[in-house]
N, C-alpha and C. Protein backbone atom coordinates (compact mmCIF):
# COMPACT_ATOMS: atom_id res chain seq x y z
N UNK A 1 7.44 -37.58 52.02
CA UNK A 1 6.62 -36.38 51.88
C UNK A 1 5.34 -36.50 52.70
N UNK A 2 4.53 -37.46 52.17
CA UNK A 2 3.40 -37.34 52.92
C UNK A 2 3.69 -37.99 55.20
N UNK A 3 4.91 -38.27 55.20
CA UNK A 3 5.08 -38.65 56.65
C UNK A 3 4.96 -36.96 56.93
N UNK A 4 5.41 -36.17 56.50
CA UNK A 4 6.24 -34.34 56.79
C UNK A 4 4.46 -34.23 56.87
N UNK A 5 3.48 -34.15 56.21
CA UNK A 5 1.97 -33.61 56.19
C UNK A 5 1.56 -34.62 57.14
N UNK A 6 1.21 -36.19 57.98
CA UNK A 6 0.62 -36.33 58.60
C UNK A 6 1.54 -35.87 59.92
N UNK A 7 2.63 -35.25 59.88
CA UNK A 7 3.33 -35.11 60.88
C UNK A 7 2.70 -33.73 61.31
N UNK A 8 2.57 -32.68 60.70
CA UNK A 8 2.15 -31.41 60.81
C UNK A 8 0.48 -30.95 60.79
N UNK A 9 -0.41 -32.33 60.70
CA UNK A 9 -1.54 -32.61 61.01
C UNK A 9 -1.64 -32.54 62.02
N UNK A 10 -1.41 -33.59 62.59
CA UNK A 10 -1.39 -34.50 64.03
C UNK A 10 -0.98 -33.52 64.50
N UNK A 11 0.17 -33.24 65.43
CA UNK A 11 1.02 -32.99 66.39
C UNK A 11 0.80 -31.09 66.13
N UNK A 12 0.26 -30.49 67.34
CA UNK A 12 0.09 -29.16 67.23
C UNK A 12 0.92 -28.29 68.41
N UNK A 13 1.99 -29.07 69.23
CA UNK A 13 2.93 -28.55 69.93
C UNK A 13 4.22 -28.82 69.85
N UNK A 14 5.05 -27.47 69.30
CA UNK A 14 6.05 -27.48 68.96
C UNK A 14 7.36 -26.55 69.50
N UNK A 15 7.73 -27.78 69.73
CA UNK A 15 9.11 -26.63 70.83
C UNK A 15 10.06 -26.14 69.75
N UNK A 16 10.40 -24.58 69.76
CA UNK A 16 11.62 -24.57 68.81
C UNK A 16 12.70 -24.17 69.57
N UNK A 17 14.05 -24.92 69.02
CA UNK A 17 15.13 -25.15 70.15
C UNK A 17 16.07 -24.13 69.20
N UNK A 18 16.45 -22.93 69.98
CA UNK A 18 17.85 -22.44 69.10
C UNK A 18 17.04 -20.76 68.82
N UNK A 19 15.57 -20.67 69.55
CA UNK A 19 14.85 -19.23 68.94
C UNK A 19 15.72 -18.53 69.31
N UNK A 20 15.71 -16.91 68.67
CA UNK A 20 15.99 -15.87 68.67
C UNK A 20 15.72 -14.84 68.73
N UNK A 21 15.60 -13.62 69.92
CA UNK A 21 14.68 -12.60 70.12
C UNK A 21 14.93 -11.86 68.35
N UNK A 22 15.85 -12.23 67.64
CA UNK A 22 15.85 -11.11 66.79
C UNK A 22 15.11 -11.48 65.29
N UNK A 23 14.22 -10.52 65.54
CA UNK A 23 13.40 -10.81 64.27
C UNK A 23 13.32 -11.24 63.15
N UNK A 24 14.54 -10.82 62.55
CA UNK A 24 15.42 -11.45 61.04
C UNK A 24 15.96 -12.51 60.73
N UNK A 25 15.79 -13.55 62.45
CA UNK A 25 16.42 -14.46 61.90
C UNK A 25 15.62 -15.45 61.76
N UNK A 26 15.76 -16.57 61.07
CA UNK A 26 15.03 -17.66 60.28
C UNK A 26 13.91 -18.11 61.79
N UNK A 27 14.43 -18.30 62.78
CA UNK A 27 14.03 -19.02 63.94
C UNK A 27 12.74 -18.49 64.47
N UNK A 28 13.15 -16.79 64.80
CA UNK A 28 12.24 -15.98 65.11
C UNK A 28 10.87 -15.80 64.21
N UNK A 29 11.21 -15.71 62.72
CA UNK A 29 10.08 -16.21 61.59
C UNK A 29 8.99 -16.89 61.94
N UNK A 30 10.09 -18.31 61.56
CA UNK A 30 9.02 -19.77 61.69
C UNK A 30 8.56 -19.70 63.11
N UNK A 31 8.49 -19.00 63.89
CA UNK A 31 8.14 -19.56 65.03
C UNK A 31 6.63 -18.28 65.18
N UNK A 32 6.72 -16.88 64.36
CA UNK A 32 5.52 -16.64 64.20
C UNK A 32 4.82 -16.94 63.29
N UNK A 33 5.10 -17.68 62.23
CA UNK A 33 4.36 -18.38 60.81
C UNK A 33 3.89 -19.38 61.67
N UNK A 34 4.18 -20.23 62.70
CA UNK A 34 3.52 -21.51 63.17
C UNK A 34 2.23 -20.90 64.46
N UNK A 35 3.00 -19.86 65.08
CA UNK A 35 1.71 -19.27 65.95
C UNK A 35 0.47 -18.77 64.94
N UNK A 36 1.34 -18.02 64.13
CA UNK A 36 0.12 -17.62 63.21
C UNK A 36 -0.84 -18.46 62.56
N UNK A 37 -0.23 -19.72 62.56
CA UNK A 37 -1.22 -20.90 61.90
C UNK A 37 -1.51 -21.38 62.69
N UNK A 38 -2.02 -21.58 64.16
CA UNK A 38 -2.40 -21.83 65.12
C UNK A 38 -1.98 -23.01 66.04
N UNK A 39 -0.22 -23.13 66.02
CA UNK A 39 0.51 -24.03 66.82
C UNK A 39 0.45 -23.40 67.58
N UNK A 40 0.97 -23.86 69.18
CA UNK A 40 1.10 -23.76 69.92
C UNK A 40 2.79 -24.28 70.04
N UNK A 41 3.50 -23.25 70.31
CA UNK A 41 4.81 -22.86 70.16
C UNK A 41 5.41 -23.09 71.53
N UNK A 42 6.67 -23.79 71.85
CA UNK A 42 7.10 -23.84 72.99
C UNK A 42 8.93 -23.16 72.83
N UNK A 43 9.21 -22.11 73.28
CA UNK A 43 10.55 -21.99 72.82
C UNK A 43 11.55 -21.79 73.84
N UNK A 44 12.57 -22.23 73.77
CA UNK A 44 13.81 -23.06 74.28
C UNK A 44 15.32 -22.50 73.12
N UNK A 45 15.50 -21.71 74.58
CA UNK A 45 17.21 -21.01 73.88
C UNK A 45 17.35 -20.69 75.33
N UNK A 46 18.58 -21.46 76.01
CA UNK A 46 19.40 -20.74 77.21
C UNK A 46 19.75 -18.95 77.24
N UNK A 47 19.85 -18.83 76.05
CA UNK A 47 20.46 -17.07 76.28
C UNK A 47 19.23 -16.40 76.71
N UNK A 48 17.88 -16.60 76.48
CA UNK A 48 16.90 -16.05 76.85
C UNK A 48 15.82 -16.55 77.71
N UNK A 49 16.53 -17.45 78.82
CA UNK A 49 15.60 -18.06 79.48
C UNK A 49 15.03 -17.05 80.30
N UNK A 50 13.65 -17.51 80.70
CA UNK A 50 13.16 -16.36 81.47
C UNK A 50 12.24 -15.28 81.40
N UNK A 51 12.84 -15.22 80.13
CA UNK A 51 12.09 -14.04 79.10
C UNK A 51 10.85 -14.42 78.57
N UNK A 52 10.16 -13.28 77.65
CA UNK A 52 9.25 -13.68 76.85
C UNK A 52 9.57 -12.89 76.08
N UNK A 53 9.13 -13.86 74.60
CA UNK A 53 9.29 -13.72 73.20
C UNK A 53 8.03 -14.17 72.61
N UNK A 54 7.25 -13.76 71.70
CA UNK A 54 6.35 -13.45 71.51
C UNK A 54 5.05 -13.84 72.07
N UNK A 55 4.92 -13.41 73.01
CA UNK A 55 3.88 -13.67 74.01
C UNK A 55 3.78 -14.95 75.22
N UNK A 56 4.96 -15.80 74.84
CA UNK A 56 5.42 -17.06 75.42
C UNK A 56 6.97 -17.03 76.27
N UNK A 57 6.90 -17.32 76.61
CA UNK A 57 8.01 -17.50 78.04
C UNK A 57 9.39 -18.87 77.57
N UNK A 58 10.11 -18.16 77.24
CA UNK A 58 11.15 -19.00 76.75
C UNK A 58 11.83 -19.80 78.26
N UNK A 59 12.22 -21.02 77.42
CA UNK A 59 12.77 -21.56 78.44
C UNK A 59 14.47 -22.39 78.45
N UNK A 60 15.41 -23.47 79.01
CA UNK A 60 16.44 -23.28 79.26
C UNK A 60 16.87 -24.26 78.09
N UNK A 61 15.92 -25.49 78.60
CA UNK A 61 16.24 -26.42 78.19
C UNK A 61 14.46 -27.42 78.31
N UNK A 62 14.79 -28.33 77.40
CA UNK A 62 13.08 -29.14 77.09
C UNK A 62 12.51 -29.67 78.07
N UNK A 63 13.59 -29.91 78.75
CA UNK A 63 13.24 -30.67 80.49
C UNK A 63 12.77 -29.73 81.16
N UNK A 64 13.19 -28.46 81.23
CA UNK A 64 12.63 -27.13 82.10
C UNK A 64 11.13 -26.84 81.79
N UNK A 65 11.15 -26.75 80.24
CA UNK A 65 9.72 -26.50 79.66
C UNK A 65 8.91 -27.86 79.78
N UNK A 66 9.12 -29.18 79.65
CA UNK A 66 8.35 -29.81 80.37
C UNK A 66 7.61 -30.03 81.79
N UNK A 67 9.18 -29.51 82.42
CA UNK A 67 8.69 -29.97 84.15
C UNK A 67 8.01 -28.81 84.15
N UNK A 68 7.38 -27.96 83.16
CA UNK A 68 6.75 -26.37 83.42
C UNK A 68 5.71 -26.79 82.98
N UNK A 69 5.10 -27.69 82.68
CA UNK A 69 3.75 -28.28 81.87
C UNK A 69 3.35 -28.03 80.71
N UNK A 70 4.83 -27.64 80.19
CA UNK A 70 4.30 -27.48 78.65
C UNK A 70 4.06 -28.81 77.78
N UNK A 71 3.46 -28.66 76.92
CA UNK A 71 3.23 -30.17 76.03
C UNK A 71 4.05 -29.59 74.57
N UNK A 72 5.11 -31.03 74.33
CA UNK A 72 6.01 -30.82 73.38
C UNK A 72 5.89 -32.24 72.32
N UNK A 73 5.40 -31.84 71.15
CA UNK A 73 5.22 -33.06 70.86
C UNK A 73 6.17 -33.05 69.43
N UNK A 74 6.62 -32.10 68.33
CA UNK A 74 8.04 -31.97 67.32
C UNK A 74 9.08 -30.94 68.16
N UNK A 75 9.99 -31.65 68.60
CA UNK A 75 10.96 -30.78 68.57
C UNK A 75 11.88 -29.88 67.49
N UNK A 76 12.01 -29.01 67.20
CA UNK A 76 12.17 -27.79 65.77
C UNK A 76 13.72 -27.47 66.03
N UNK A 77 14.64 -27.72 65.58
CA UNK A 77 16.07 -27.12 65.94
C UNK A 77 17.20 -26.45 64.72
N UNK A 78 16.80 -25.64 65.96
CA UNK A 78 17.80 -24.68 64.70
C UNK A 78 19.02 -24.81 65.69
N UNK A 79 20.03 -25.69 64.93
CA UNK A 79 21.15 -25.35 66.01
C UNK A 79 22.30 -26.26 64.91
N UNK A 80 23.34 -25.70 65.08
CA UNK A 80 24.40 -27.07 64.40
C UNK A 80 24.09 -27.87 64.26
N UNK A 81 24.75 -28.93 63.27
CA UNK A 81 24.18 -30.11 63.31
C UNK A 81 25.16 -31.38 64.00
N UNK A 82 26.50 -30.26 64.48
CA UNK A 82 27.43 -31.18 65.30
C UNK A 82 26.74 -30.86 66.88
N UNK A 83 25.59 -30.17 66.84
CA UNK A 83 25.21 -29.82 68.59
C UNK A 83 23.80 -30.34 69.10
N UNK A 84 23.20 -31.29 68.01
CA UNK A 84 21.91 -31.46 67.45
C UNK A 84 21.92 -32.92 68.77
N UNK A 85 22.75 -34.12 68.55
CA UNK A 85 22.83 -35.25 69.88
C UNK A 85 22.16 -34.54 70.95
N UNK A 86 22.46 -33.85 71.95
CA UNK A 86 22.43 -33.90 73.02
C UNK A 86 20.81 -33.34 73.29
N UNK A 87 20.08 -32.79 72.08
CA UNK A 87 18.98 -31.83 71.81
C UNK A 87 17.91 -33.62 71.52
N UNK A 88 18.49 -34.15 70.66
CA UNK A 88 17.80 -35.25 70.16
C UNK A 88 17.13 -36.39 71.24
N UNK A 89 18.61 -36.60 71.81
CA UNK A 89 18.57 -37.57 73.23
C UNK A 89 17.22 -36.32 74.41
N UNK A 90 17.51 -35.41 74.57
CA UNK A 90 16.56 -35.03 75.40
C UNK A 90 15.11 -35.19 75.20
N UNK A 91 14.83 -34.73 73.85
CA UNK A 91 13.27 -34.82 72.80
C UNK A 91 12.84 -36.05 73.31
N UNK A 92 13.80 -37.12 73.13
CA UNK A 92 13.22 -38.38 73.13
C UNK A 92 13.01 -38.81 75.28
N UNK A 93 13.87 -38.24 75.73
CA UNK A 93 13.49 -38.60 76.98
C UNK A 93 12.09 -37.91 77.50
N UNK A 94 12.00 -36.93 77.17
CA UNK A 94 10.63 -35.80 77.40
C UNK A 94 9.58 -36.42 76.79
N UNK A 95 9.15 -37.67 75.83
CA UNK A 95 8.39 -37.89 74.97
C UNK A 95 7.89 -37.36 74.01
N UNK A 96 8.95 -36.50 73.31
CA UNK A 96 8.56 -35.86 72.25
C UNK A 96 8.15 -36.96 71.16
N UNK A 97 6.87 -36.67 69.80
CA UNK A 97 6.61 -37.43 68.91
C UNK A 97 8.11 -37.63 67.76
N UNK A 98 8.41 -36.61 67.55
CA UNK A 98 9.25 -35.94 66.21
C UNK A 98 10.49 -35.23 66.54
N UNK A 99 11.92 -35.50 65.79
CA UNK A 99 12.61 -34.10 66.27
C UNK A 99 12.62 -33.65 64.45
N UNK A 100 12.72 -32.62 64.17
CA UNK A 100 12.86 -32.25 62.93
C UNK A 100 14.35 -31.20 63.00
N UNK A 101 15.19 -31.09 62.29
CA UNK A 101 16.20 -30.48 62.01
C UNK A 101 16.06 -28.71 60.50
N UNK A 102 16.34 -28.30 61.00
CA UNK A 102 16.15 -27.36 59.80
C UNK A 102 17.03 -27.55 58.53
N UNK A 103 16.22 -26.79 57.69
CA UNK A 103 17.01 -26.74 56.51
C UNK A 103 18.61 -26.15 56.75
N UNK A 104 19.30 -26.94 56.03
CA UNK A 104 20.42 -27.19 55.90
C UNK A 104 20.94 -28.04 57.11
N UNK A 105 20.47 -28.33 58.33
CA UNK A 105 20.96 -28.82 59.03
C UNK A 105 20.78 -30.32 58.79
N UNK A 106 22.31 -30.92 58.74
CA UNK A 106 21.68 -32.53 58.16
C UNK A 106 22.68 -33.43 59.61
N UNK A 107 22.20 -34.72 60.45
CA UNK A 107 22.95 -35.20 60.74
C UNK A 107 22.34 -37.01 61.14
N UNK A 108 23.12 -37.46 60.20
CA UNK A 108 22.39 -39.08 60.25
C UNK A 108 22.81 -39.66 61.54
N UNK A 109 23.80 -39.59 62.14
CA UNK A 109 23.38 -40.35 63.51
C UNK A 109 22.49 -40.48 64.18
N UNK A 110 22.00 -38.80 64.65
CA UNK A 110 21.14 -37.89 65.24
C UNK A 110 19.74 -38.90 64.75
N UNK A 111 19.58 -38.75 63.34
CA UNK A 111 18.73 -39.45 62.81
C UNK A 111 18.24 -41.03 63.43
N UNK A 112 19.56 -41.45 63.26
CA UNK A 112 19.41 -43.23 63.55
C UNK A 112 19.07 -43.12 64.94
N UNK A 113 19.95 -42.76 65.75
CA UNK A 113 19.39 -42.47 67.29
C UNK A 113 17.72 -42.15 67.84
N UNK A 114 17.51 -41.44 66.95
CA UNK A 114 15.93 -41.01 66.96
C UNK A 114 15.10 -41.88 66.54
N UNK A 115 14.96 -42.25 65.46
CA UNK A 115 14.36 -43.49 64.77
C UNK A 115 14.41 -44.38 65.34
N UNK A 116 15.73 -45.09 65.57
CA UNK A 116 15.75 -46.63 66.95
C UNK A 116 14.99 -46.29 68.14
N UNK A 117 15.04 -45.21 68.47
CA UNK A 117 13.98 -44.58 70.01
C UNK A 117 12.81 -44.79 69.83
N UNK A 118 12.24 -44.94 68.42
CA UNK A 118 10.29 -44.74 68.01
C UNK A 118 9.73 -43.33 67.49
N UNK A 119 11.04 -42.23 67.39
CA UNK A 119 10.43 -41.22 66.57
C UNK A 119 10.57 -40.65 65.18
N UNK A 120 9.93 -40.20 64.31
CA UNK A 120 10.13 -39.82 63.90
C UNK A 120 10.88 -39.03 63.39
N UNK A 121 11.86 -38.93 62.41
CA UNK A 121 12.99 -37.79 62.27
C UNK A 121 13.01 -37.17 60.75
N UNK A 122 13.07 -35.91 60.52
CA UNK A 122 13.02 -34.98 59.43
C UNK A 122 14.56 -34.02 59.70
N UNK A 123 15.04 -33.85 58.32
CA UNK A 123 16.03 -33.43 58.65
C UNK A 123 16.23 -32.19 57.42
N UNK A 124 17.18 -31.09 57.28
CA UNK A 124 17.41 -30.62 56.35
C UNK A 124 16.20 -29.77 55.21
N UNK A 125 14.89 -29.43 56.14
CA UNK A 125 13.99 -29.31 55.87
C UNK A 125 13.80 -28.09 56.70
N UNK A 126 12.78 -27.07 55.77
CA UNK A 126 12.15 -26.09 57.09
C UNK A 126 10.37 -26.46 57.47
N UNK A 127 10.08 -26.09 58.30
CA UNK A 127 9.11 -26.73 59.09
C UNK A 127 7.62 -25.79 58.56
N UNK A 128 8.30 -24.55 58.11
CA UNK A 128 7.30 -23.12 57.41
C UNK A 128 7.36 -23.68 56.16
N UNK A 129 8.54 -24.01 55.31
CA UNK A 129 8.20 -24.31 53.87
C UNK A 129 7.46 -25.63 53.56
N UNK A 130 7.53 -25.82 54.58
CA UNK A 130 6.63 -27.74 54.09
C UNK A 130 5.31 -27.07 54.85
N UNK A 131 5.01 -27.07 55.79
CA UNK A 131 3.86 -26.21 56.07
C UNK A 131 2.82 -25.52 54.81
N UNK A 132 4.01 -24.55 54.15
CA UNK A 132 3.40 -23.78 53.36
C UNK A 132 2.93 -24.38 52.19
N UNK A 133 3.85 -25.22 51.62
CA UNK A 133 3.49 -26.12 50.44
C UNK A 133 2.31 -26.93 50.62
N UNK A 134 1.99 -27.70 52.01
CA UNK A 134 0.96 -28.53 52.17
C UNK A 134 -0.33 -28.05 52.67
N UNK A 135 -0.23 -26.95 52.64
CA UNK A 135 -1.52 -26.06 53.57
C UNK A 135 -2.04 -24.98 52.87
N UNK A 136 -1.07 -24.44 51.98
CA UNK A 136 -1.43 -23.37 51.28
C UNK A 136 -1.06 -22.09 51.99
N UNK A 137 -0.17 -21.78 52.92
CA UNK A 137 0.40 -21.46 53.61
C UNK A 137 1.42 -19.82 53.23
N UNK A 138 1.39 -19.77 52.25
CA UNK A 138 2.42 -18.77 52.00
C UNK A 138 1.34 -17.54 51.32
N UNK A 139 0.81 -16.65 52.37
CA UNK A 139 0.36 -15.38 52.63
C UNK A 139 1.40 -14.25 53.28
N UNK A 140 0.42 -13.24 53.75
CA UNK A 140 1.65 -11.77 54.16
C UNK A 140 2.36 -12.73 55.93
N UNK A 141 2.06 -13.47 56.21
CA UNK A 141 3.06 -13.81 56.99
C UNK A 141 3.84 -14.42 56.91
N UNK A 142 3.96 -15.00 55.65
CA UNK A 142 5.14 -15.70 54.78
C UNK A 142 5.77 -15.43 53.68
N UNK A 143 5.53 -15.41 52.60
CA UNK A 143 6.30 -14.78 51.48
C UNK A 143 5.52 -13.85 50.77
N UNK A 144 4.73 -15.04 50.27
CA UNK A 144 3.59 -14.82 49.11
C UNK A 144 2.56 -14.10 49.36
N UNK A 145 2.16 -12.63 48.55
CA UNK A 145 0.89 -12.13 49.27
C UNK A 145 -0.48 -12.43 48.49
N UNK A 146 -0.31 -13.49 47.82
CA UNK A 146 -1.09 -13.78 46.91
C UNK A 146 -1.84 -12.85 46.10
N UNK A 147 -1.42 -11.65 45.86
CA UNK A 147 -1.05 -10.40 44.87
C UNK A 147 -0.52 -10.87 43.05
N UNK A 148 -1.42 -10.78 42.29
CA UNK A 148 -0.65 -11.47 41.30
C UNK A 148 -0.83 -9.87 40.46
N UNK A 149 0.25 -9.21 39.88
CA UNK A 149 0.45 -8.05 39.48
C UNK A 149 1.22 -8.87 37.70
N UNK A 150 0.87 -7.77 36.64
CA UNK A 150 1.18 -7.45 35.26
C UNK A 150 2.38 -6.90 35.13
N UNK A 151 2.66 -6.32 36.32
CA UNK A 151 3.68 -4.79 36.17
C UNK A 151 3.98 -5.08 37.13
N UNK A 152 5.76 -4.38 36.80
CA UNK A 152 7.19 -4.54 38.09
C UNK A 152 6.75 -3.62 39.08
N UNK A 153 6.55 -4.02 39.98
CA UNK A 153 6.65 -2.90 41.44
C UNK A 153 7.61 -2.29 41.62
C-alpha cells in the first residue's frame, strides 16, 4: 500500500498505454482524473497516433513518445494481460520508474520481468482509485461530489 502512495508522490509523468478517444471508457477517465490532478499525461494507443486527445498528442508506441521528448516515468496499461510483455519490456528499455497494470488486469511474469529489471510493478489496481483513496481525490471529476444529502435524489 504505502509503495502505490510513494509511487504516486514521486513520479508525476505518466504514459497511459491502451487510451481511448472515447469518453466512457475507463482509459479516457483516468487519464482526465490524473490531468486534472496535475500529472502530466503521456498517451500511447497506435489507433490514434498522431492525433490529439485531450489537449496532448497521442503517440504509437513509448519509444516514439520518448524519442519525442516526452518524460515517462509509470507506465499505466490498459491492455490484456496476455499483451502486457511486450508493453513491459519497452517501459523498462525507455527508463520508465513503474509499469502499473489496471484493475483487473493481472500478469505475474510481466511482474517478475519488471521487478528483476529494478522497477517497480503494481498490478490489478486502478491508478484513479488509489489516487483517490490516498489524496482525497474523489470530487465531480471522479465519483464523489462530496454532496452529503438526507433525501433520495
Amino acid at each position: 500500500m504505502y509503495e502505490r502512495l510513494k509511487l504516486l508522490q514521486r513520479y508525476r509523468h505518466i504514459a497511459i498505454v491502451g487510451i481511448s478517444a472515447d469518453q466512457y471508457r475507463p482509459s479516457h477517465f483516468v487519464a482526465i482524473y490524473l490531468q486534472a490532478e496535475g500529472y502530466d499525461i503521456v498517451l500511447v494507443n497506435p489507433r490514434y497516433a498522431g492525433s490529439t486527445l485531450l489537449g496532448k498528442r497521442v503517440y504509437a508506441s513509448l519509444t516514439e513518445a520518448k524519442e519525442a521528448g516526452e518524460q515517462i516515468e509509470i507506465v499505466d496499461v490498459f491492455r490484456k494481460a496476455q499483451d502486457t510483455l511486450p508493453i513491459a519490456q519497452e517501459a523498462i528499455k525507455i527508463g520508465a520508474k513503474a509499469v502499473w497494470l489496471q484493475l483487473g488486469i493481472r500478469n505475474d511474469g510481466v511482474g517478475k520481468v519488471v521487478q528483476d529489471a529494478g522497477l517497480l510493478f503494481i498490478q490489478d489496481r486502478c491508478i484513479k482509485m488509489e489516487h483517490a483513496r490516498f489524496f482525497g481525490g474523489l470530487h465531480t471529476v471522479g465519483l464523489n461530489t462530496g454532496v452529503i444529502l438526507s433525501r433520495k435524489l
